[in-house]
N, C-alpha and C. Protein backbone atom coordinates (compact mmCIF):
# COMPACT_ATOMS: atom_id res chain seq x y z
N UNK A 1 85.19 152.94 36.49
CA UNK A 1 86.60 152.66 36.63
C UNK A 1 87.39 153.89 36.19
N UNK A 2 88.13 154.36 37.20
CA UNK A 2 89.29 155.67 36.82
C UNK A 2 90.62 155.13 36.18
N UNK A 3 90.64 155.77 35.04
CA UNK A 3 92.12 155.51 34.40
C UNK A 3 92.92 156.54 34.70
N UNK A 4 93.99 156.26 33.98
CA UNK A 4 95.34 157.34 33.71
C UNK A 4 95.24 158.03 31.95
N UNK A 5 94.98 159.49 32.10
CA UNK A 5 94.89 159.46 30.24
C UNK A 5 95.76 160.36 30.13
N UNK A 6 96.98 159.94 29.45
CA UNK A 6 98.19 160.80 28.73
C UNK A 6 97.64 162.12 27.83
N UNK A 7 97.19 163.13 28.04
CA UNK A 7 97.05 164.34 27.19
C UNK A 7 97.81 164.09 26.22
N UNK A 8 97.02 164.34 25.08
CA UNK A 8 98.20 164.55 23.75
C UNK A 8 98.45 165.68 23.78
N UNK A 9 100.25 165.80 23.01
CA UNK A 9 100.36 167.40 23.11
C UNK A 9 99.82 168.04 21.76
N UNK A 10 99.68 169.28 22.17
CA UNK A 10 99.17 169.88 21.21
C UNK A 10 100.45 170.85 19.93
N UNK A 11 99.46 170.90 19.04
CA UNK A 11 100.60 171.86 17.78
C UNK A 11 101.49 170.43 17.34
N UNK A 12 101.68 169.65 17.47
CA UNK A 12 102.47 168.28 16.85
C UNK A 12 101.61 167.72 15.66
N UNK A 13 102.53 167.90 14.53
CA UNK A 13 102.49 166.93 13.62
C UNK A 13 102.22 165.59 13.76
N UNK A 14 101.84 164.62 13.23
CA UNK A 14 101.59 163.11 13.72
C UNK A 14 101.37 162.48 12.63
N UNK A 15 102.65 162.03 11.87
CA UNK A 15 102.74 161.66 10.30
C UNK A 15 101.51 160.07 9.96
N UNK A 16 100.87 160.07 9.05
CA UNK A 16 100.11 158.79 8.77
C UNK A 16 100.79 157.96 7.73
N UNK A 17 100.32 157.29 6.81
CA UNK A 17 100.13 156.53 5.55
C UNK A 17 99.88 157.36 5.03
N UNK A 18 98.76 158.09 5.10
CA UNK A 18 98.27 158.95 4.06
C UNK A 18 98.03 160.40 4.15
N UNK A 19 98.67 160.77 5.29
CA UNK A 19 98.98 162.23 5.66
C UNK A 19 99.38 162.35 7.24
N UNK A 20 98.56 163.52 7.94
CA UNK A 20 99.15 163.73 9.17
C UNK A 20 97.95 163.96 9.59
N UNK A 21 97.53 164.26 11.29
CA UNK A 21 96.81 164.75 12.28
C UNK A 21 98.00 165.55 13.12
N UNK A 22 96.78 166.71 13.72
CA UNK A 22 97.78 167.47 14.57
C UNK A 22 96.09 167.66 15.84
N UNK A 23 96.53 167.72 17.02
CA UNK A 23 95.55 168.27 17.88
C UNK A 23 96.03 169.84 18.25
N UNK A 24 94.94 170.47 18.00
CA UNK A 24 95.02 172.09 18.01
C UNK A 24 94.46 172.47 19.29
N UNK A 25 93.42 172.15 20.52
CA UNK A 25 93.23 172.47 21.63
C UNK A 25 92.75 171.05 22.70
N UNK A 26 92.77 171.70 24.06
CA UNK A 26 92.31 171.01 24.96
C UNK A 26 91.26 171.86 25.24
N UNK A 27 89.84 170.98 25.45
CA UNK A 27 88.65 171.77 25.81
C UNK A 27 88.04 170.86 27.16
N UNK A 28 87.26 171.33 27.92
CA UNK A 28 86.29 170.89 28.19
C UNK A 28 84.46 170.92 28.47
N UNK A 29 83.97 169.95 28.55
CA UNK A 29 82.32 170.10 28.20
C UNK A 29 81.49 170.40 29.75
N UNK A 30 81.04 171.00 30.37
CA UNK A 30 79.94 170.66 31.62
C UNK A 30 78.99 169.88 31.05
N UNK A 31 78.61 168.99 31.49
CA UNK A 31 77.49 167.48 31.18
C UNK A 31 76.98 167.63 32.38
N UNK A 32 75.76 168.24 32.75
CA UNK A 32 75.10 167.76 33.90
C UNK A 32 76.33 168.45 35.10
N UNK A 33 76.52 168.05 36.23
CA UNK A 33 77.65 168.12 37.15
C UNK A 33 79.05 167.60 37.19
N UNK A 34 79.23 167.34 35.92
CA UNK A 34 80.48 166.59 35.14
C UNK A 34 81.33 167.39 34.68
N UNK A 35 82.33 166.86 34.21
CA UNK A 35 82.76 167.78 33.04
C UNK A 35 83.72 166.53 32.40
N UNK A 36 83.66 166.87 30.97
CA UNK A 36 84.36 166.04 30.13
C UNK A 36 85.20 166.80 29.53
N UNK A 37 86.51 166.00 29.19
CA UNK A 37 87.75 165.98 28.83
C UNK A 37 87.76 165.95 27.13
N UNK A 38 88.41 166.73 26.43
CA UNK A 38 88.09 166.20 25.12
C UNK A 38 89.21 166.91 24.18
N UNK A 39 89.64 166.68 23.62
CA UNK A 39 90.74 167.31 22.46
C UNK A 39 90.47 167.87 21.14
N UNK A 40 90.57 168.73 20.29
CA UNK A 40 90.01 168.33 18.87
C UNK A 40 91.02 169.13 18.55
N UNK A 41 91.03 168.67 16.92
CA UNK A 41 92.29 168.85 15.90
C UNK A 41 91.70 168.61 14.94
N UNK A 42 92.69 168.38 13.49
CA UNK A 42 92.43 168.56 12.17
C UNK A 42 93.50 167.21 11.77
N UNK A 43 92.75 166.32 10.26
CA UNK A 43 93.67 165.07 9.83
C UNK A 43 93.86 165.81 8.44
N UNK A 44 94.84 165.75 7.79
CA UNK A 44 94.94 166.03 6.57
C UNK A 44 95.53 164.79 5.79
N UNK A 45 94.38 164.52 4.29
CA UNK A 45 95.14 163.25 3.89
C UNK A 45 96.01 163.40 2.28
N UNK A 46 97.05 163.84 2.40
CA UNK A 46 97.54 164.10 1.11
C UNK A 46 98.22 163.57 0.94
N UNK A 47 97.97 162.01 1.03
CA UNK A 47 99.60 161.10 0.27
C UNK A 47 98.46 159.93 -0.10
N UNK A 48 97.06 160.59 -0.07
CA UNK A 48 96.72 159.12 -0.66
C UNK A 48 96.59 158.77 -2.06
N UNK A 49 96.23 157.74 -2.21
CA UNK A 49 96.01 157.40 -3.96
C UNK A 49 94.28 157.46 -4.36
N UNK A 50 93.81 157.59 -3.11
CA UNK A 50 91.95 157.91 -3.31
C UNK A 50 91.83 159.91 -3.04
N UNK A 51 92.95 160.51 -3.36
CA UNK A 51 92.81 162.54 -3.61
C UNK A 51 93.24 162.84 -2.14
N UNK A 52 92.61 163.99 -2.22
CA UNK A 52 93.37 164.62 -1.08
C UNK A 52 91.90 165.06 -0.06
N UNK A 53 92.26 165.20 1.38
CA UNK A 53 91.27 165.55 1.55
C UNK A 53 91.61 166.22 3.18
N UNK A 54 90.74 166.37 4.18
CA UNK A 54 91.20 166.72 5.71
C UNK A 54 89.86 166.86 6.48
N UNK A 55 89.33 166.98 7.70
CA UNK A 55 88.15 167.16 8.63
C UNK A 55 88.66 167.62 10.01
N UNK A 56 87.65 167.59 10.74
CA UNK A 56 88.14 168.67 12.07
C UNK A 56 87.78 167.33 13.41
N UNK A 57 88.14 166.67 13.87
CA UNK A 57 88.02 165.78 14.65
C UNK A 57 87.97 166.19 16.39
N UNK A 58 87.46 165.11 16.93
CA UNK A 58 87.71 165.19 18.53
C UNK A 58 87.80 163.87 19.04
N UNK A 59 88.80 164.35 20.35
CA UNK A 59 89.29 163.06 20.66
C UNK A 59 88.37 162.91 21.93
N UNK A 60 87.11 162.29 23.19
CA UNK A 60 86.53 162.65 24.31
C UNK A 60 87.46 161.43 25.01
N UNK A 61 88.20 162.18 26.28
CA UNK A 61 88.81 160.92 27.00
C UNK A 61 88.10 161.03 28.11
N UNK A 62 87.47 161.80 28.49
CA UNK A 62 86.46 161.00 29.58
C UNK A 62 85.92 162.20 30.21
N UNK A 63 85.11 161.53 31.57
CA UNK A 63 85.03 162.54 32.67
C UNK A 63 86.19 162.78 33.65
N UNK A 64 86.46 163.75 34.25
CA UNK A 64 87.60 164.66 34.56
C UNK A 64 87.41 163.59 36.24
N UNK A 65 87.84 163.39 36.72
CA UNK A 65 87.76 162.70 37.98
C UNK A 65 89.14 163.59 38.92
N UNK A 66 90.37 163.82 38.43
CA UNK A 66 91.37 164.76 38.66
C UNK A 66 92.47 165.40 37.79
N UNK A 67 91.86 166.15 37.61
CA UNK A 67 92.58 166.86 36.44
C UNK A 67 94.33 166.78 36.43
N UNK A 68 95.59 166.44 35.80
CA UNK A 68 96.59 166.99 35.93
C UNK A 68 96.97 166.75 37.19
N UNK A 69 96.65 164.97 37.78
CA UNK A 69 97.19 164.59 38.83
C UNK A 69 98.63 164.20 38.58
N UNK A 70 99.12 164.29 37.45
CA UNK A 70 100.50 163.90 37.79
C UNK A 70 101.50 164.86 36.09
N UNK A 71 102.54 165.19 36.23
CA UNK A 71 102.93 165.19 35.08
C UNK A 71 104.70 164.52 35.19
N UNK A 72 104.48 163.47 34.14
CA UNK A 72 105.61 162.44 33.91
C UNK A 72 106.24 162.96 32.40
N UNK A 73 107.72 163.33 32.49
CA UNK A 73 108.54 163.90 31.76
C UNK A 73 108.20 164.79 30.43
N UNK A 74 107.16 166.01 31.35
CA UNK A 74 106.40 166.70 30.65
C UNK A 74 105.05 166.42 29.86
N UNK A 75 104.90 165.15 30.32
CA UNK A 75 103.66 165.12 29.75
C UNK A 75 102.31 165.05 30.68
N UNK A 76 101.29 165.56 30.42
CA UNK A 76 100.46 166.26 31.48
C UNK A 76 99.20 164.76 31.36
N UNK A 77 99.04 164.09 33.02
CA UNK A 77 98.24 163.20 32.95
C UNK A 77 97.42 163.30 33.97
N UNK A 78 96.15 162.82 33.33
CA UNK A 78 94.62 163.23 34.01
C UNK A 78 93.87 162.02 34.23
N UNK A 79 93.81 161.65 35.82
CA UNK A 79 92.07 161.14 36.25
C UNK A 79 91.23 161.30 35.11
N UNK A 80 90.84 160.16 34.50
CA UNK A 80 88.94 160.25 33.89
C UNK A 80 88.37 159.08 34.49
N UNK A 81 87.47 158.90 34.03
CA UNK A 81 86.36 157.61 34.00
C UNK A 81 85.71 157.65 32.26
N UNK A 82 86.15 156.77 31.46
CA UNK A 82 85.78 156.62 29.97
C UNK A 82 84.23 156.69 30.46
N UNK A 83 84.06 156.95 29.02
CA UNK A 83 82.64 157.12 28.57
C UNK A 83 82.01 156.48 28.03
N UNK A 84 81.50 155.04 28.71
CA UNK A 84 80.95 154.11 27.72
C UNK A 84 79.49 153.91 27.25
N UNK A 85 78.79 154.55 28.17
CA UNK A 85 76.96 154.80 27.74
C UNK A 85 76.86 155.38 26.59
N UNK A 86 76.14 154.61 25.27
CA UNK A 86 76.39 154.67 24.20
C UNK A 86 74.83 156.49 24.46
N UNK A 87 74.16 156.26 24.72
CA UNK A 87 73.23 157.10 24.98
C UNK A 87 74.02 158.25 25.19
N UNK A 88 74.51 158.87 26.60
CA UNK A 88 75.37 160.10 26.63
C UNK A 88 76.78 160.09 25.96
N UNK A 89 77.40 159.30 25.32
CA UNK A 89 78.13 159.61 23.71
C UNK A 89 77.65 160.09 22.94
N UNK A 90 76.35 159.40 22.44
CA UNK A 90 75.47 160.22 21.52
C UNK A 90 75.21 161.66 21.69
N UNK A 91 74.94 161.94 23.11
CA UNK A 91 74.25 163.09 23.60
C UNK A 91 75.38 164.19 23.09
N UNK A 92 76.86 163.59 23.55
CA UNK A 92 78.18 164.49 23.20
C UNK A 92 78.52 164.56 21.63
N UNK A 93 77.98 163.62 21.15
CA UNK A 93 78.59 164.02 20.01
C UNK A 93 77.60 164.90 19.24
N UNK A 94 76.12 164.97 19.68
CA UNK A 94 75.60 166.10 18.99
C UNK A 94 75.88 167.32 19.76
N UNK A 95 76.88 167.40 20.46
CA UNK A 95 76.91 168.82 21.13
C UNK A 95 78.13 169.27 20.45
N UNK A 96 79.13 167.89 19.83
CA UNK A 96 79.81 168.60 19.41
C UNK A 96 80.28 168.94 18.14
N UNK A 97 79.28 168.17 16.95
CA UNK A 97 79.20 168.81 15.77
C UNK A 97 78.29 169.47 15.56
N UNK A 98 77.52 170.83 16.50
CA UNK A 98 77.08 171.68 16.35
C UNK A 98 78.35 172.35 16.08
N UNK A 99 79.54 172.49 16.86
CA UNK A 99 80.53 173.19 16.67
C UNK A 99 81.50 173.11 15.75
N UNK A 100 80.84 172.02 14.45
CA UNK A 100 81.81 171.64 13.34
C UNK A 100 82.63 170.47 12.95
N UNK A 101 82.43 170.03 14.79
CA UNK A 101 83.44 168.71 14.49
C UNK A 101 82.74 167.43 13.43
N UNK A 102 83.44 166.44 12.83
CA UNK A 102 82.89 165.84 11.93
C UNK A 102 83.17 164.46 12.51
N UNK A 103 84.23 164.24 12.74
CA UNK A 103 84.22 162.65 13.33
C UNK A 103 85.22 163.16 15.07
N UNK A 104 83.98 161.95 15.72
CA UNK A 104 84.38 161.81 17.21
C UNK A 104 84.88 160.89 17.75
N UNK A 105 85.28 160.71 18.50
CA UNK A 105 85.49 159.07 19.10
C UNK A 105 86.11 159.78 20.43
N UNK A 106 85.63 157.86 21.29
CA UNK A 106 85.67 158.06 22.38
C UNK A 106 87.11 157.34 23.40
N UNK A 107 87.89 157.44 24.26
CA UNK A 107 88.87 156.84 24.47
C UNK A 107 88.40 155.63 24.92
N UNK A 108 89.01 154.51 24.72
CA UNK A 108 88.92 153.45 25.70
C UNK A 108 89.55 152.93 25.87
N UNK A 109 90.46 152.30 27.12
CA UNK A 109 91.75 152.22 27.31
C UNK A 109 91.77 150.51 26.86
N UNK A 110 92.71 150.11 26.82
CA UNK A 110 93.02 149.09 26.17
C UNK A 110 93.97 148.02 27.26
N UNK A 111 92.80 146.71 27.61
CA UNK A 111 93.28 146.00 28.60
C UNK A 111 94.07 144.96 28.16
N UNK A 112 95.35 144.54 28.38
CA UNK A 112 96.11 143.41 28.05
C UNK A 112 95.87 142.31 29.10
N UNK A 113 95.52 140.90 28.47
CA UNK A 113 95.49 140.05 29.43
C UNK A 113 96.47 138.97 29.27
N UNK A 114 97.43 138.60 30.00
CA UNK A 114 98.59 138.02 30.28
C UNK A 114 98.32 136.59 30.71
């Protein structure tokens, strides 16, 4: 199933409870004849009452199906197909804390039923 995935922008602050996240690039992975979509950034937690702390995160919103088919009042939106085979998640996420990242997650869009 192809969704619609809103790019987050990048260099933005994104205030929490207990600090902020900011996403610092847009990357993508070749998988086989694929390519996946993926974001990563940094959370910093300095307003909590359990210390202070921060990690280097990634966001994977999918495989690229059309890149930057549309952009709606500057914000840049992309064709994927989520990634739900828990097997090639796995496969991505050891590819991508070779590169440091510490926590991953995967998009999954969120169906409302009426």
């Amino acid at each position: 199933m192809n969704v619609k995935f809103t790019h987050p922008p990048l260099g933005e602050e994104v205030e929490s409870i207990s600090g902020f996240y900011v996403y610092t690039e847009e990357k993508r992975l070749q998988l086989n004849e694929r390519e996946v979509l993926y974001f990563v950034g940094y959370s910093v937690t300095n307003k909590s009452c359990c210390g202070v702390g921060g990690c280097m995160f990634a966001t994977v919103a999918g495989f690229i199906t059309n890149y930057a088919s549309q952009i709606v009042e500057g914000k840049v939106i992309s064709d994927i197909k989520p990634i739900t085979n828990e097997e090639t998640q796995h496969h991505i996420e050891k590819l991508l804390k070779k590169q440091g990242i510490i926590q991953i997650g995967f998009y999954s869009p969120v169906q409302v039923q009426v």
